[in-house]
PDB file of N, CA and C in Angstrom:
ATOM      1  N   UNK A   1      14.221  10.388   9.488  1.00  0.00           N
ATOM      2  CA  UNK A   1      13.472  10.750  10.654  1.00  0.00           C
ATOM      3  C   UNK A   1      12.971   9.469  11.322  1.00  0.00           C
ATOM      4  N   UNK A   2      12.873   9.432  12.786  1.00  0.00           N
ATOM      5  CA  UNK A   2      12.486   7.928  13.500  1.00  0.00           C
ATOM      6  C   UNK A   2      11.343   8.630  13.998  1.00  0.00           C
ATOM      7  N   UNK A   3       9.758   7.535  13.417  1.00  0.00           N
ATOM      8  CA  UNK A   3       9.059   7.389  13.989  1.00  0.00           C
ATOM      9  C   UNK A   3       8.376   6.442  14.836  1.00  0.00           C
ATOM     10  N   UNK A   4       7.757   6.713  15.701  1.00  0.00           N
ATOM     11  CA  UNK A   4       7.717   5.102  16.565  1.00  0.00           C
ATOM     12  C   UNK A   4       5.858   4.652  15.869  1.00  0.00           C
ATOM     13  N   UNK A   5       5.737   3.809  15.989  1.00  0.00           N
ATOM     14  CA  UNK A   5       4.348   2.906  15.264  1.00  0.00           C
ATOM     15  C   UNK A   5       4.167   1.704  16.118  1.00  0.00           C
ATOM     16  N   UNK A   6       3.088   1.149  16.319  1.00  0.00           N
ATOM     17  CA  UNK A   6       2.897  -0.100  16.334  1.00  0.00           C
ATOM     18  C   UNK A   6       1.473  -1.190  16.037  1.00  0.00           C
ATOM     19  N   UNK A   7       2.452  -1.985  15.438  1.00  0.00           N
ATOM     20  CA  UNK A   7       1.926  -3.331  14.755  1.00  0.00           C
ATOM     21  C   UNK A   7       1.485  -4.549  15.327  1.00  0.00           C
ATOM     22  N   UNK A   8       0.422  -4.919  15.383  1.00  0.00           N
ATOM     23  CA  UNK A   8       0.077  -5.971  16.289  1.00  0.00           C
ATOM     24  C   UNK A   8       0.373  -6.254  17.503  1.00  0.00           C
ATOM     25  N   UNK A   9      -0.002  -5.095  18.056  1.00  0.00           N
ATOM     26  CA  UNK A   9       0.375  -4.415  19.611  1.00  0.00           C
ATOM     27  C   UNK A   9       1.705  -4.577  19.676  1.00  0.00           C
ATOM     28  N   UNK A  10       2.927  -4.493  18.759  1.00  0.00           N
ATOM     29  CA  UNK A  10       4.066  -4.319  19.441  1.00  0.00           C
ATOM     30  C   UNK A  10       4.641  -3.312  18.848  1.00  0.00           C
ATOM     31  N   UNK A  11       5.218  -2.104  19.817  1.00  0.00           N
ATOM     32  CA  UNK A  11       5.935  -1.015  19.483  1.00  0.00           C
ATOM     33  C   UNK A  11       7.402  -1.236  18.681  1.00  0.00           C
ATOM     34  N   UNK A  12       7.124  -0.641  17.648  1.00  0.00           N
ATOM     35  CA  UNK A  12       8.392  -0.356  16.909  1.00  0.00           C
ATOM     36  C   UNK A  12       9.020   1.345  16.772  1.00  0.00           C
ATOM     37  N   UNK A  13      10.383   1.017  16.682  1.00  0.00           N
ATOM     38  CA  UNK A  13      10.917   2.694  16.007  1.00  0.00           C
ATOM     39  C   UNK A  13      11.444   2.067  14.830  1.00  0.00           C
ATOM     40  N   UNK A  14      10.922   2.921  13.908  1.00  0.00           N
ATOM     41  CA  UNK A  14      11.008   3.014  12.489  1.00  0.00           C
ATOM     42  C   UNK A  14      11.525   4.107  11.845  1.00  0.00           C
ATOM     43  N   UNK A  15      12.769   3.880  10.851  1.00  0.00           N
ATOM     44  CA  UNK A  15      12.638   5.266  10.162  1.00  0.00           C
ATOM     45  C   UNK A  15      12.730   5.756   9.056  1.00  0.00           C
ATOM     46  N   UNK A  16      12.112   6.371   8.402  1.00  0.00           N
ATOM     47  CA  UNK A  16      11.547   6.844   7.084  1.00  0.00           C
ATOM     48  C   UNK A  16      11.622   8.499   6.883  1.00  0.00           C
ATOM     49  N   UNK A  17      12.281   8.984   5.759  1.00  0.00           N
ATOM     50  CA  UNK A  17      11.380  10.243   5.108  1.00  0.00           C
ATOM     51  C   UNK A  17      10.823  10.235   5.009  1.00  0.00           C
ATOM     52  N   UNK A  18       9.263   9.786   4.991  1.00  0.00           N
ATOM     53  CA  UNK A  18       8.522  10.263   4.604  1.00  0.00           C
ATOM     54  C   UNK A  18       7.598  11.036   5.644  1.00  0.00           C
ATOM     55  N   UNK A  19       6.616  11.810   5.324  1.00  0.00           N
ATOM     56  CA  UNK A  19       5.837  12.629   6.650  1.00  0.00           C
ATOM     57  C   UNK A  19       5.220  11.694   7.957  1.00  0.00           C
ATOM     58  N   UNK A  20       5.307  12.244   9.040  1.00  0.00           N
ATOM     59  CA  UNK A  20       4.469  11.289  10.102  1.00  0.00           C
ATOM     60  C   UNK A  20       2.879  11.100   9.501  1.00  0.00           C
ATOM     61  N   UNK A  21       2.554  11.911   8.803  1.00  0.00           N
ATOM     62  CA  UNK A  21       1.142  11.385   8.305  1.00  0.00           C
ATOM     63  C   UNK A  21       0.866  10.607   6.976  1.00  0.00           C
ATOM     64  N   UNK A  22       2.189  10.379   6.539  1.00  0.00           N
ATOM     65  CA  UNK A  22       2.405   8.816   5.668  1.00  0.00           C
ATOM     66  C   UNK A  22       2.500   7.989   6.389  1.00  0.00           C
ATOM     67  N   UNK A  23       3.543   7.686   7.265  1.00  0.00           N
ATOM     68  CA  UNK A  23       3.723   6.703   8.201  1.00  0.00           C
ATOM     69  C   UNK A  23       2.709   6.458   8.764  1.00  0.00           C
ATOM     70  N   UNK A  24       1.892   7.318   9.124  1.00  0.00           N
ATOM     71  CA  UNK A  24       0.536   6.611  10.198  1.00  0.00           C
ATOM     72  C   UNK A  24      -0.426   5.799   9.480  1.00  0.00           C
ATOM     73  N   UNK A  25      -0.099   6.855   7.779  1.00  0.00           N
ATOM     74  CA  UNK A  25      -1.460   6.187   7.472  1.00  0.00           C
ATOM     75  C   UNK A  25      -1.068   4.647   6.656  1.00  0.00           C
ATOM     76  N   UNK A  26       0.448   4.653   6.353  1.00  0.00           N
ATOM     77  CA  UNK A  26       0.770   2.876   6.566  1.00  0.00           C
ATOM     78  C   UNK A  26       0.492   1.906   7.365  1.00  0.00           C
ATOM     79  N   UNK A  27       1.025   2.607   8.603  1.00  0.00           N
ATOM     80  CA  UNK A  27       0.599   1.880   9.963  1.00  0.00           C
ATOM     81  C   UNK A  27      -0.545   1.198  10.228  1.00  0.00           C
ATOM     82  N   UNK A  28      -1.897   2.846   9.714  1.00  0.00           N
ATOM     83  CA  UNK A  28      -3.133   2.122   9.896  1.00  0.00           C
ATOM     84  C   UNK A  28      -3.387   1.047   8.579  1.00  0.00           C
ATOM     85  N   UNK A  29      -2.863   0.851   7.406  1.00  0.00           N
ATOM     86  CA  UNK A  29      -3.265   0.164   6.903  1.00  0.00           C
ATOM     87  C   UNK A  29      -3.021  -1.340   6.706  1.00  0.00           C
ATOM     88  N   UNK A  30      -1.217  -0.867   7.475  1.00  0.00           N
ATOM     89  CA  UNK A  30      -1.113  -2.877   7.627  1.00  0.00           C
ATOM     90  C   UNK A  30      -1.738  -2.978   8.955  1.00  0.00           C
ATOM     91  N   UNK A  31      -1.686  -2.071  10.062  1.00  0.00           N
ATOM     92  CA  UNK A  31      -3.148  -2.594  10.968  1.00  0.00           C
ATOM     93  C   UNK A  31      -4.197  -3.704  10.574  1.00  0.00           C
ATOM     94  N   UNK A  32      -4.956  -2.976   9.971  1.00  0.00           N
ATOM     95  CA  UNK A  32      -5.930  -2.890   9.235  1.00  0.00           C
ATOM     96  C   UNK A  32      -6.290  -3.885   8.469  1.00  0.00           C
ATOM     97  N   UNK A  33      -4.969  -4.024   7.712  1.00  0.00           N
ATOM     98  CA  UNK A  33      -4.976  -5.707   6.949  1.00  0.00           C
ATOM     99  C   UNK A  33      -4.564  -7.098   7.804  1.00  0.00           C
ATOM    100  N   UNK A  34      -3.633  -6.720   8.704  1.00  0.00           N
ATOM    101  CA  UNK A  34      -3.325  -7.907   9.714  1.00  0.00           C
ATOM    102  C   UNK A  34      -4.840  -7.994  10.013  1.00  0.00           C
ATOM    103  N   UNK A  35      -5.755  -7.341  10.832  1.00  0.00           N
ATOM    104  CA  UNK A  35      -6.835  -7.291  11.589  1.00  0.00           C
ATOM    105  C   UNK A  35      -7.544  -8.288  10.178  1.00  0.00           C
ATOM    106  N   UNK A  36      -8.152  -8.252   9.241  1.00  0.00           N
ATOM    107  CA  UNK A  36      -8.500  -8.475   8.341  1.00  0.00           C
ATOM    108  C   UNK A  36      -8.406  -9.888   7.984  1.00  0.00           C
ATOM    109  N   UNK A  37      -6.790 -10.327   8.548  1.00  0.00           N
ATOM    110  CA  UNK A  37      -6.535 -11.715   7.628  1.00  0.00           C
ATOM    111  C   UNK A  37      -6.609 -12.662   9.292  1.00  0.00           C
ATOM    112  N   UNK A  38      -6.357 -11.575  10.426  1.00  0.00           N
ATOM    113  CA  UNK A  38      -6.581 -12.425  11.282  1.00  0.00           C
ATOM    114  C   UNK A  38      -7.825 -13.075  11.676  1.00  0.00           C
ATOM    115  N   UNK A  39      -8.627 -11.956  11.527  1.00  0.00           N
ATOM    116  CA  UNK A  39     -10.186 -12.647  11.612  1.00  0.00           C
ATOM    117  C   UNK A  39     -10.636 -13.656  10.666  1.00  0.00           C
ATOM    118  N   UNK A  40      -9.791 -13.850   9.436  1.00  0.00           N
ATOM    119  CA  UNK A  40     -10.171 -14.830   8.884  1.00  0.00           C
ATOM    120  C   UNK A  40      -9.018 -16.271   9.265  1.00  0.00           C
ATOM    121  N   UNK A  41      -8.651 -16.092   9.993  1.00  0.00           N
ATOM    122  CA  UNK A  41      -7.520 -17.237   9.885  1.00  0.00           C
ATOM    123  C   UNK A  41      -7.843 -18.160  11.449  1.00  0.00           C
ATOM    124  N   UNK A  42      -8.362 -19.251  11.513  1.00  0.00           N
ATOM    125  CA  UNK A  42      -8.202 -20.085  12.174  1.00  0.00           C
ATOM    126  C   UNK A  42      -7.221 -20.261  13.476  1.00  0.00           C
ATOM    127  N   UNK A  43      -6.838 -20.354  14.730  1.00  0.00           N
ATOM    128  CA  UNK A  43      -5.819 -20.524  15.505  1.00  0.00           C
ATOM    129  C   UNK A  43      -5.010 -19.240  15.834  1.00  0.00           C
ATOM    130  N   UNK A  44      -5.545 -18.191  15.377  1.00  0.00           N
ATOM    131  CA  UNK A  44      -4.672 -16.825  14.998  1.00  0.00           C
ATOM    132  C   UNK A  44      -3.199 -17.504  15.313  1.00  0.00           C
ATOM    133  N   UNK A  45      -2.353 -17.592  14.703  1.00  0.00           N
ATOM    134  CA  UNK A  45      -1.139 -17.947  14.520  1.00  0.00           C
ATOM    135  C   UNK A  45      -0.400 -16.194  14.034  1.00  0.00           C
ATOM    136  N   UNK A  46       0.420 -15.785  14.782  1.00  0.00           N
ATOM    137  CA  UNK A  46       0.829 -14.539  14.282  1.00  0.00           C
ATOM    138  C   UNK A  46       1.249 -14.388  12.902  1.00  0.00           C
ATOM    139  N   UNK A  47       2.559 -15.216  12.873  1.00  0.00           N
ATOM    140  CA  UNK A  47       3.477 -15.526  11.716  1.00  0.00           C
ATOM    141  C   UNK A  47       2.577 -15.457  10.628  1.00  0.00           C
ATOM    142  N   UNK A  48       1.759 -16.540  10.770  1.00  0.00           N
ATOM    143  CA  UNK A  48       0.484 -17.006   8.972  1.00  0.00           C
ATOM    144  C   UNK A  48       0.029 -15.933   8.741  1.00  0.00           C
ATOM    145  N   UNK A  49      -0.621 -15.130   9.997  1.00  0.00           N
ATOM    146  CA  UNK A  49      -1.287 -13.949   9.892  1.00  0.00           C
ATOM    147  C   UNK A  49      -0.518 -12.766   8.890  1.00  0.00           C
ATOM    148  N   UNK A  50       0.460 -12.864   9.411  1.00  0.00           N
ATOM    149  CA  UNK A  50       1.613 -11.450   8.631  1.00  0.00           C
ATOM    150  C   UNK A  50       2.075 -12.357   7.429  1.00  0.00           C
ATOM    151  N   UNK A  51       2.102 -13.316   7.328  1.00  0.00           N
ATOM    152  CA  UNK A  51       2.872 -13.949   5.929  1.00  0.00           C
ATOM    153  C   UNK A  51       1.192 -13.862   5.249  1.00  0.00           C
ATOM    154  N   UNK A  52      -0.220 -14.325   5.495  1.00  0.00           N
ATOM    155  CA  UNK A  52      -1.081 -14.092   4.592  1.00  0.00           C
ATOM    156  C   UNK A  52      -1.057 -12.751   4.250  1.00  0.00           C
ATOM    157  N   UNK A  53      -1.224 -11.989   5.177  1.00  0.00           N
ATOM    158  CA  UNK A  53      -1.085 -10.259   5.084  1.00  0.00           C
ATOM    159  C   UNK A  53      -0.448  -9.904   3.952  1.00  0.00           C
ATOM    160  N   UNK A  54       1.196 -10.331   4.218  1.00  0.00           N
ATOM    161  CA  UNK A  54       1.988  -9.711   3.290  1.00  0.00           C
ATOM    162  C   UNK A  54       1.554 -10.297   1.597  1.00  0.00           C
ATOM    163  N   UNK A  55       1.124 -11.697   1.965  1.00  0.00           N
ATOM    164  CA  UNK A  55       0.458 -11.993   0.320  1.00  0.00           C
ATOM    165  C   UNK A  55      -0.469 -11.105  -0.496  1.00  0.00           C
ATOM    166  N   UNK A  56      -2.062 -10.841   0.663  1.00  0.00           N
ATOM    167  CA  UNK A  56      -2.646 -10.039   0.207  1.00  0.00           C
ATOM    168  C   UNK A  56      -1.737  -8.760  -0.568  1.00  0.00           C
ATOM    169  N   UNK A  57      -1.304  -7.951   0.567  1.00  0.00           N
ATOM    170  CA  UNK A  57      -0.735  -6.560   0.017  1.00  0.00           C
ATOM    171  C   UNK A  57       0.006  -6.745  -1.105  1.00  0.00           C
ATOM    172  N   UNK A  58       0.931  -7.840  -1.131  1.00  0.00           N
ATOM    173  CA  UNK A  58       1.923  -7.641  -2.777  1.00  0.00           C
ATOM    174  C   UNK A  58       1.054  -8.126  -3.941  1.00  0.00           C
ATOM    175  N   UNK A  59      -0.237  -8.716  -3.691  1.00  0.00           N
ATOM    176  CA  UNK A  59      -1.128  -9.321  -4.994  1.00  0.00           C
ATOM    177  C   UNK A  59      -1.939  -7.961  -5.371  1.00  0.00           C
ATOM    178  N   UNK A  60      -2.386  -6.951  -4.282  1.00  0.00           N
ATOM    179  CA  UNK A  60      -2.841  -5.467  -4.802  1.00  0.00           C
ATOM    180  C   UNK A  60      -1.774  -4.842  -4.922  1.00  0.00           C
ATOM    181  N   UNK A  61      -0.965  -4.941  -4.745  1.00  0.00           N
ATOM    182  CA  UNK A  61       0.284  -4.048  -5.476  1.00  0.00           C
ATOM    183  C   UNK A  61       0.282  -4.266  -6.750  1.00  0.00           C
ATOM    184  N   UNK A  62       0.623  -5.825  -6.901  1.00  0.00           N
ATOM    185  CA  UNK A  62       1.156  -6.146  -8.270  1.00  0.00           C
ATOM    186  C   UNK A  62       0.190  -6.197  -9.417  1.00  0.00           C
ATOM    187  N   UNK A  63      -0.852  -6.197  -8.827  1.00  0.00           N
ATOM    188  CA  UNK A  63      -2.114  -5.803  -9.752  1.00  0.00           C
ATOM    189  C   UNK A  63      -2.106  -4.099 -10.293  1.00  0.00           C
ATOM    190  N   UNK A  64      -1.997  -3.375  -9.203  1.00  0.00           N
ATOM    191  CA  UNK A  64      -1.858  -1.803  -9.315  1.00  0.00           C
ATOM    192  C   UNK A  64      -0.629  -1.565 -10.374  1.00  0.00           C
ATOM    193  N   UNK A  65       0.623  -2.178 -10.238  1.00  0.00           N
ATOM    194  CA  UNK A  65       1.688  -1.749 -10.962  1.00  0.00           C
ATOM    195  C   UNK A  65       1.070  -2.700 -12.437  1.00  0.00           C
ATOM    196  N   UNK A  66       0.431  -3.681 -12.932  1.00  0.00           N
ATOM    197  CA  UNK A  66       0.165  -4.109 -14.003  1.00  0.00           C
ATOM    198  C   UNK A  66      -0.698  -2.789 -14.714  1.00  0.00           C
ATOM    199  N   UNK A  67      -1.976  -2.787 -14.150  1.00  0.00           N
ATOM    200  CA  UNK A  67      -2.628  -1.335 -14.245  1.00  0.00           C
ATOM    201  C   UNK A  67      -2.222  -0.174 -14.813  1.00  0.00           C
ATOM    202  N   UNK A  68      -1.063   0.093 -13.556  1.00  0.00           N
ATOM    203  CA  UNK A  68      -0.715   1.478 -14.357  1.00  0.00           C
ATOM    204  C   UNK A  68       0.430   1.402 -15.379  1.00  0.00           C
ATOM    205  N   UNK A  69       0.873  -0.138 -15.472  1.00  0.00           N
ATOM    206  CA  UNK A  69       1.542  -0.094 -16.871  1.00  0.00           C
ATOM    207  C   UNK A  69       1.022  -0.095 -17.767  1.00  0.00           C
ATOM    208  N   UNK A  70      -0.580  -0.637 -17.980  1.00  0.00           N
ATOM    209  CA  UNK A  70      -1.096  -0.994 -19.013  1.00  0.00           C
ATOM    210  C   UNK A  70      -2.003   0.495 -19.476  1.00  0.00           C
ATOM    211  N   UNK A  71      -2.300   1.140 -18.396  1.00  0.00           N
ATOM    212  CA  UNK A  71      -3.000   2.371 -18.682  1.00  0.00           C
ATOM    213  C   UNK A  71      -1.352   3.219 -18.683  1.00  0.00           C
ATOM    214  N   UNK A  72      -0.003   3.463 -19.310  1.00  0.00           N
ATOM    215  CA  UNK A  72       0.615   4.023 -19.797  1.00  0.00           C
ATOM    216  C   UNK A  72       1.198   3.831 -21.092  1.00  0.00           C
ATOM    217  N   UNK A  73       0.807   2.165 -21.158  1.00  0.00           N
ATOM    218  CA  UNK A  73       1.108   2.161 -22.859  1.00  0.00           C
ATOM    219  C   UNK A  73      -0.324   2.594 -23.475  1.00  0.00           C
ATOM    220  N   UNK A  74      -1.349   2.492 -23.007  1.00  0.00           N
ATOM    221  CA  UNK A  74      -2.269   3.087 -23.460  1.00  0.00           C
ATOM    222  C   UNK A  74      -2.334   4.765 -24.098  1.00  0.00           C
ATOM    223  N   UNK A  75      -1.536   5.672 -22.557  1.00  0.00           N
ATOM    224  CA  UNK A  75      -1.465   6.807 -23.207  1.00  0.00           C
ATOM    225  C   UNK A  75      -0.363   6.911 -24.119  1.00  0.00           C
ATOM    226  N   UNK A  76       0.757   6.465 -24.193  1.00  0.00           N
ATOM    227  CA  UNK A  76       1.769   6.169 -25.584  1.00  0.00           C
ATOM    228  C   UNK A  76       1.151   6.084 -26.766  1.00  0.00           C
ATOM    229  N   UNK A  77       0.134   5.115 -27.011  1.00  0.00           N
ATOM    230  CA  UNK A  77      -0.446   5.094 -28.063  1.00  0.00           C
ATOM    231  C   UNK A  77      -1.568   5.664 -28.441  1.00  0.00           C
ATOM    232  N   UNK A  78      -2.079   6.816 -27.387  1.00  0.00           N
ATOM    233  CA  UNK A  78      -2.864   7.825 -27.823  1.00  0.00           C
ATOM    234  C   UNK A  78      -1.989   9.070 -28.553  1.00  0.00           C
ATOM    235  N   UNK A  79      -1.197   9.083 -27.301  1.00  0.00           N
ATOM    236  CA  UNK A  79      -0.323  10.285 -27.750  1.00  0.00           C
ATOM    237  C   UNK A  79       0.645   9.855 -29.107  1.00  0.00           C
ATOM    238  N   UNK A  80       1.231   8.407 -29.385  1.00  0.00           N
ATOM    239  CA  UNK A  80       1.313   8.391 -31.104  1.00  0.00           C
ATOM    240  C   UNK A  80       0.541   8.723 -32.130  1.00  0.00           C
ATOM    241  N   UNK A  81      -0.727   8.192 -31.671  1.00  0.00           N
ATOM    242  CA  UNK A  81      -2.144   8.144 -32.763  1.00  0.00           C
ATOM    243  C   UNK A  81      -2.389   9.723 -33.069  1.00  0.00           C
ATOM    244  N   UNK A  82      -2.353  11.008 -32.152  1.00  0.00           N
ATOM    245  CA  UNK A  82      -2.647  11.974 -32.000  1.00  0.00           C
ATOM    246  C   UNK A  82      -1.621  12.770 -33.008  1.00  0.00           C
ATOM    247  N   UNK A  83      -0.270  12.622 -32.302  1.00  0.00           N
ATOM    248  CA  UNK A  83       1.240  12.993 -33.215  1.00  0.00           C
ATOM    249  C   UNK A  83       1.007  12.652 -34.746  1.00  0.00           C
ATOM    250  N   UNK A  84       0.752  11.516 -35.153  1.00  0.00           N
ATOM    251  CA  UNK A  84      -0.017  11.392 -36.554  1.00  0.00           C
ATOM    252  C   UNK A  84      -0.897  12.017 -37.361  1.00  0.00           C
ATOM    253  N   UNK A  85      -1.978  12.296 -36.411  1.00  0.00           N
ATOM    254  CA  UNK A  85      -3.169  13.428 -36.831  1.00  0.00           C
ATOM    255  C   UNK A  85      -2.682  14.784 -36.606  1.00  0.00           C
ATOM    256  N   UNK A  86      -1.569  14.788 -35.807  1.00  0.00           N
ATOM    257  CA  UNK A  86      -1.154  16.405 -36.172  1.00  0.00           C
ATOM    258  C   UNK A  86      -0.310  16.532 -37.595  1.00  0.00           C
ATOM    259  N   UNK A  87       0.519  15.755 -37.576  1.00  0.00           N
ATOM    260  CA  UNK A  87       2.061  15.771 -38.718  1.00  0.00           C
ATOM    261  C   UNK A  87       0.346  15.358 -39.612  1.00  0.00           C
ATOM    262  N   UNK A  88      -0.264  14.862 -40.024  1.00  0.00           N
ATOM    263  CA  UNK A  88      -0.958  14.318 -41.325  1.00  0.00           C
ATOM    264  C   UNK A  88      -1.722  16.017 -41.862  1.00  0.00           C
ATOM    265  N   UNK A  89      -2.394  16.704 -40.637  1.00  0.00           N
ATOM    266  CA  UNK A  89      -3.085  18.147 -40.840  1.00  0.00           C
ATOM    267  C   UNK A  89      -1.525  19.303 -41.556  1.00  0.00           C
ATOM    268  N   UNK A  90      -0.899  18.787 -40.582  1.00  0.00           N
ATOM    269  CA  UNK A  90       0.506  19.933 -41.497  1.00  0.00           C
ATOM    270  C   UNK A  90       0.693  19.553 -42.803  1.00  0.00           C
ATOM    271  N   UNK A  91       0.852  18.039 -43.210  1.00  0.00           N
ATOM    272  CA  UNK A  91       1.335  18.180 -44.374  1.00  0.00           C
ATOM    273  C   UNK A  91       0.708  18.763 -45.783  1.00  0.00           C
TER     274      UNK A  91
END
């Protein structure tokens, strides 16, 4: 499906499965973060702006995907520890 969006005042068509109210609410959030890194950035330079941007976003990503790896070996080893205390009550 092509939806149209735009990013640092410039219109794009984009297209994605996913719902127009995913897409928007991407939209608003690299908005949101450009706005964010631009106010902190000196000379507003577009480029730095979207290359800091894109740093931010992949360092909370890659934090999020550490996270939820670490909170799934977590449940692995509940759900072993548990499997134990069941097989130990049967035997």
């Amino acid at each position: 499906m092509s939806h149209r969006i735009c990013i640092m005042g410039r219109e794009l068509q984009v297209r994605s499965s996913a719902a127009p109210e995913t897409v928007s609410e991407v939209e608003s959030f690299v908005n949101a973060k450009l706005a964010e890194v631009s106010a902190a950035v000196q000379g507003g330079d577009t480029q730095v702006v979207a290359i800091l941007a894109l740093m931010n976003i992949a360092e909370a990503y890659l934090a999020a995907v550490r996270e939820r790896d670490s909170l799934t070996s977590q449940d692995e080893a509940t759900v072993r520890r548990l499997l134990g205390r069941i097989e130990q009550n049967l035997s």
